[in-house]
Protein backbone atom coordinates (compact mmCIF):
# COMPACT_ATOMS: atom_id res chain seq x y z
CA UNK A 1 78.16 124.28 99.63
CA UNK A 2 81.60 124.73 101.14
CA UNK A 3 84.56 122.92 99.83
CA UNK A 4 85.25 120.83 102.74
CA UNK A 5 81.18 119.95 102.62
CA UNK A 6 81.73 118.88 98.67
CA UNK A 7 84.60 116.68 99.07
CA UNK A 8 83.02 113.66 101.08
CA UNK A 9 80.49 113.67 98.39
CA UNK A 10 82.23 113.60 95.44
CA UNK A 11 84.43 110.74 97.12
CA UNK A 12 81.86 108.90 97.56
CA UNK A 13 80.41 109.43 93.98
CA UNK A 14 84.17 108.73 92.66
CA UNK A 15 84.18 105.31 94.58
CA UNK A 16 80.93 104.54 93.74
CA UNK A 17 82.18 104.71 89.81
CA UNK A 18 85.13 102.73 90.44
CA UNK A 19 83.28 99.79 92.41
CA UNK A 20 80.93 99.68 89.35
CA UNK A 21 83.73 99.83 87.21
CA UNK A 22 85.57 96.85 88.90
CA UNK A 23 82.42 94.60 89.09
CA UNK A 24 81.74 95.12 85.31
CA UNK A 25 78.76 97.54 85.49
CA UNK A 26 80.51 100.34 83.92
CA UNK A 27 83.67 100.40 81.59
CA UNK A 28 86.88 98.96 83.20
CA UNK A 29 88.74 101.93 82.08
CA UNK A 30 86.63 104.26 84.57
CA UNK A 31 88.11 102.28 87.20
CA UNK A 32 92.15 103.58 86.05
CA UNK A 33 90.56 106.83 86.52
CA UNK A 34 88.22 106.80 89.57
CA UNK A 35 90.38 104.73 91.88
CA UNK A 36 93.08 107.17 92.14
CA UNK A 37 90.80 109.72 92.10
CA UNK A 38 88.79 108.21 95.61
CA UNK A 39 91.73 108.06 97.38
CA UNK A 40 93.19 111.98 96.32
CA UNK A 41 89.99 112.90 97.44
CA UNK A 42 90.22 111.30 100.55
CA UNK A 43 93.76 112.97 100.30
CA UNK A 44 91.93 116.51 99.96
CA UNK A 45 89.67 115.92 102.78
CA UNK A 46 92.32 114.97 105.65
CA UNK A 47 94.65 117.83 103.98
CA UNK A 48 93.45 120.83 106.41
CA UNK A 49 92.79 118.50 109.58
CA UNK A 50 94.81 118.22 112.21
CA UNK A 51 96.38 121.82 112.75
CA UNK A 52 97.46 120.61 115.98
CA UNK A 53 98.74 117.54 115.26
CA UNK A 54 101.65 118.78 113.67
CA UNK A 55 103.46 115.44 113.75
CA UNK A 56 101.00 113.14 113.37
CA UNK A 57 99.20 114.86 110.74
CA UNK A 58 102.62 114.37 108.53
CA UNK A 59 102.81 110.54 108.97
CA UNK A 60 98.63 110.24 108.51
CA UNK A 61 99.79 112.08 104.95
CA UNK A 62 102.68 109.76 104.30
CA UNK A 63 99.86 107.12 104.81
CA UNK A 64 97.63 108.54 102.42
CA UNK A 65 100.03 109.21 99.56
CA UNK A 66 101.35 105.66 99.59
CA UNK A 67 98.33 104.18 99.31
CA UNK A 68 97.93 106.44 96.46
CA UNK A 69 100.75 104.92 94.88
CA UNK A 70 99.83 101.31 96.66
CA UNK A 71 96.46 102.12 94.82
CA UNK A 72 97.73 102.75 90.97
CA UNK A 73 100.13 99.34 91.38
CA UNK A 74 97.36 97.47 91.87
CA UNK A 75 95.04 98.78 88.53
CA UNK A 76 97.38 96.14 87.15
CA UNK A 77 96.82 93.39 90.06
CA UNK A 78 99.48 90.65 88.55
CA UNK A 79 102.04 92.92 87.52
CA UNK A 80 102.09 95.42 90.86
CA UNK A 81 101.29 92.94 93.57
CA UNK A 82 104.51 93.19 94.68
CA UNK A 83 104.90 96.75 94.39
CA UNK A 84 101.37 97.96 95.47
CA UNK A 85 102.64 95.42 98.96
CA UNK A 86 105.72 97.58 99.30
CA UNK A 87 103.52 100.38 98.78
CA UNK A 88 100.72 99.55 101.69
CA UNK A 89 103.47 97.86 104.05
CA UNK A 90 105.09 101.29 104.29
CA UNK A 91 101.45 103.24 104.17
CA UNK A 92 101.32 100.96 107.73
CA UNK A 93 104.53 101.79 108.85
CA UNK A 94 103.28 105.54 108.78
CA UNK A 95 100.11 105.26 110.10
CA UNK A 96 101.67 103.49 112.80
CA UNK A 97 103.97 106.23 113.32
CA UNK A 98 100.83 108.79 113.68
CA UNK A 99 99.34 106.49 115.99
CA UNK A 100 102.19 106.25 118.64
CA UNK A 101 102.41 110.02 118.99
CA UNK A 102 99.37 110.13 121.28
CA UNK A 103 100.22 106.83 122.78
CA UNK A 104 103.55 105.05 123.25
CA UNK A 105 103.57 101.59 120.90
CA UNK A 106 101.83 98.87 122.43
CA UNK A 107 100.70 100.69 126.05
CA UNK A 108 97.64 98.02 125.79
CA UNK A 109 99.46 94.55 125.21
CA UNK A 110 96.49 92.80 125.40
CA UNK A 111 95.16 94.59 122.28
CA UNK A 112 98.42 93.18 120.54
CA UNK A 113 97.85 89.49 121.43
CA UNK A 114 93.83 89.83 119.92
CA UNK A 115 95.14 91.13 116.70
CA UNK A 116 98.01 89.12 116.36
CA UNK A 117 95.28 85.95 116.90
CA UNK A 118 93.02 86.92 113.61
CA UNK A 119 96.04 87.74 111.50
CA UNK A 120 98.03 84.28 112.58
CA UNK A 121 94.39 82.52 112.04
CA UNK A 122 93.48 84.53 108.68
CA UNK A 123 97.51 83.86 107.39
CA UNK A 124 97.14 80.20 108.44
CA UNK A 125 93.95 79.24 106.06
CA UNK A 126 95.83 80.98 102.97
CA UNK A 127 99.39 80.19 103.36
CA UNK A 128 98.88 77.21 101.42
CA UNK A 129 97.74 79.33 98.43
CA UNK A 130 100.52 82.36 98.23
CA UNK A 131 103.37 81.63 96.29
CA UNK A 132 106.68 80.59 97.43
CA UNK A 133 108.20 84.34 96.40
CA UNK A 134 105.52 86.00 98.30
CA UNK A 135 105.63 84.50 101.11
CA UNK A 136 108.50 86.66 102.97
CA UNK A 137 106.71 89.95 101.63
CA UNK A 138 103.22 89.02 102.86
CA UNK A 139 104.31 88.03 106.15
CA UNK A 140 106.05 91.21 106.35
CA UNK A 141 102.59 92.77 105.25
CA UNK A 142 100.55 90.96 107.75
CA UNK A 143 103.31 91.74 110.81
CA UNK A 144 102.60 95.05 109.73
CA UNK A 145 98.72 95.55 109.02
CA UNK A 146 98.01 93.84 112.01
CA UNK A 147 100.63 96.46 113.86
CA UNK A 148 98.67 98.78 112.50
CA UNK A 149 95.60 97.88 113.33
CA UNK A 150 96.49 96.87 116.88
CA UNK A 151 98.16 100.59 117.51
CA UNK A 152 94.71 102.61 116.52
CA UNK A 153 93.05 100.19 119.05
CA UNK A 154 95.58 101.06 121.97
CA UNK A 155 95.12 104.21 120.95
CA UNK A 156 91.13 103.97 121.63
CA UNK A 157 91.91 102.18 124.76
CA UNK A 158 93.82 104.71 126.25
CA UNK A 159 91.87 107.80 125.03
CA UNK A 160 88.89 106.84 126.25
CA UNK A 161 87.19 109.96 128.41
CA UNK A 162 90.02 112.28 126.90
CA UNK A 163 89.74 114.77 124.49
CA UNK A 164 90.93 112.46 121.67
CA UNK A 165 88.98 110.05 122.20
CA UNK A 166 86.41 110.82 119.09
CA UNK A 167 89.69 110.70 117.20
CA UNK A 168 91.22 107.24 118.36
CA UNK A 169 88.01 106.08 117.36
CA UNK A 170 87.99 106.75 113.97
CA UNK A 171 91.41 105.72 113.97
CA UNK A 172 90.45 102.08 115.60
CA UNK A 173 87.79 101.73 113.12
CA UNK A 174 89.83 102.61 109.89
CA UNK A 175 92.49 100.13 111.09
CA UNK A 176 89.63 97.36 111.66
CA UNK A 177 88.27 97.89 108.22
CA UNK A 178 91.71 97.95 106.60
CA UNK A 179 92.41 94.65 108.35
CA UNK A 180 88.95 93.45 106.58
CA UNK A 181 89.48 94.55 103.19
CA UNK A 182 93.22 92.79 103.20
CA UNK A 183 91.71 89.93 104.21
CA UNK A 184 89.21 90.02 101.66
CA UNK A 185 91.45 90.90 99.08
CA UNK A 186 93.77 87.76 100.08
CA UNK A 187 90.94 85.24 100.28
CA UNK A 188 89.44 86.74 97.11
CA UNK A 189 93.63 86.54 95.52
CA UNK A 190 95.04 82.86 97.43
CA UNK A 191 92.36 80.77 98.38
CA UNK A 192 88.97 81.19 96.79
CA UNK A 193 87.39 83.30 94.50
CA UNK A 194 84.39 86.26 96.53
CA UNK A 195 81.25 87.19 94.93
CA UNK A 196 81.13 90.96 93.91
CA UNK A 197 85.01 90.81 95.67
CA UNK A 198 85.64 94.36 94.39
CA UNK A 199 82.31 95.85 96.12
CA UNK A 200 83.82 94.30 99.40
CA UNK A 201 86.99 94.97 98.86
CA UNK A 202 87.11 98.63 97.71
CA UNK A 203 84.08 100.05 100.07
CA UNK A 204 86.21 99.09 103.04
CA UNK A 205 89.52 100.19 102.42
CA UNK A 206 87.84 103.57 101.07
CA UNK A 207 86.14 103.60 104.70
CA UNK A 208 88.87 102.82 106.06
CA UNK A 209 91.18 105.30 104.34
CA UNK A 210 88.52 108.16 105.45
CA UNK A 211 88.74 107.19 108.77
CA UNK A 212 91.90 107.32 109.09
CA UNK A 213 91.81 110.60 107.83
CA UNK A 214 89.18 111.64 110.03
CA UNK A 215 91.56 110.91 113.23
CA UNK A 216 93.17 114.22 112.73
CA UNK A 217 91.03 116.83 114.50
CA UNK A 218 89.27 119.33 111.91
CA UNK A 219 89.81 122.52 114.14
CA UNK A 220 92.96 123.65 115.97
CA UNK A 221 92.37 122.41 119.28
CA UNK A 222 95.19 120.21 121.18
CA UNK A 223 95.36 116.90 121.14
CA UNK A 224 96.20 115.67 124.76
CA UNK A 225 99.08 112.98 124.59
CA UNK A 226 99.82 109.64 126.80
């Protein structure tokens, strides 16, 4: 089996160990190791993609590596909150960098004013529950997920019977996923406690990451932009 064959297996395997970890099935300390490793993998996998996406490939790896970093803050979730935050917000300020070089920000409004409605909605039953010092930076987060999230789709939108249009729907779908695991992860942290919250929690963001990744073309054929 070829490299690029192995490495979507043993990500899966390595999140696998860490969601077992993090629900208490295996010991905690495998989760310090295998949640780094997950995302590095995911790292490995998106590495080679996207030959002709010179540009976009960069800010898809900016992504990538800060949620790395986003990823180790949060082993100690009371402690690196705040940094992990910082971490992510700017993970989403990338990723929404790679996903205006096909399209220009915001071509599908519309798209924009649906997103904008589940993050106001989703913010609106926890604000009572995020501290008064958080409340600037998760705002901040939120404007920004939900940016995000919203860009992927427009991309999608527009693509759709181009030659990118496999691609903009990976990225659509990792940006829909990413928006559900936040929003896990802040019900699960501000309002009330989720059973098996970690399961939930980790298997989409790690789905999400990988589609992300996967919205760089694996061969070196153009990428037709808006």
């Amino acid at each position: 089996m070829t490299p690029n064959r192995l490495l979507p297996w043993l990500a899966a395997l390595s999140a696998g160990a860490a969601i077992l970890a993090f629900i208490g099935a295996l010991p905690p300390t495998l989760g310090f190791v295998f949640k780094p490793l997950t995302t590095l993998l995911i790292i490995a996998l998106a590495w080679p993609r996207g030959a002709a996406q010179a540009k976009q490939r960069r800010f898809v790896r900016i992504g990538l590596a800060l949620s790395l970093l986003g990823d180790v803050a949060l082993l100690w979730p009371r402690e690196g909150f705040l940094p992990g935050l910082v971490a992510f917000l700017l993970a989403h300020l990338a990723y929404i960098a790679a996903f205006c070089v096909p399209v220009r920000l915001a071509a599908r409004p519309l798209v924009f004013v649906v997103y904008a409605a589940i993050a106001a909605l989703i913010l609106s039953q926890l604000w009572g529950g995020v501290p008064g010092a958080l409340r600037a930076p998760v705002v901040a987060y939120v404007l920004c997920l939900a940016t995000m999230a919203s860009q992927a789709g427009v991309w999608w939108r527009v693509a759709a019977g181009r030659d990118d249009a496999a691609l903009a729907r990976h990225a659509a779908i990792g940006g829909m996923l990413f928006m559900a695991s936040d929003s896990l992860l802040a019900i699960n942290k501000f309002a009330v406690p989720l059973p098996l919250a970690s399961l939930w929690i980790l298997l989409t963001y790690w789905v999400a990451q990988g589609c992300i990744a996967s919205s760089l073309h694996a061969f070196k054929q153009p990428c037709e932009a808006a």
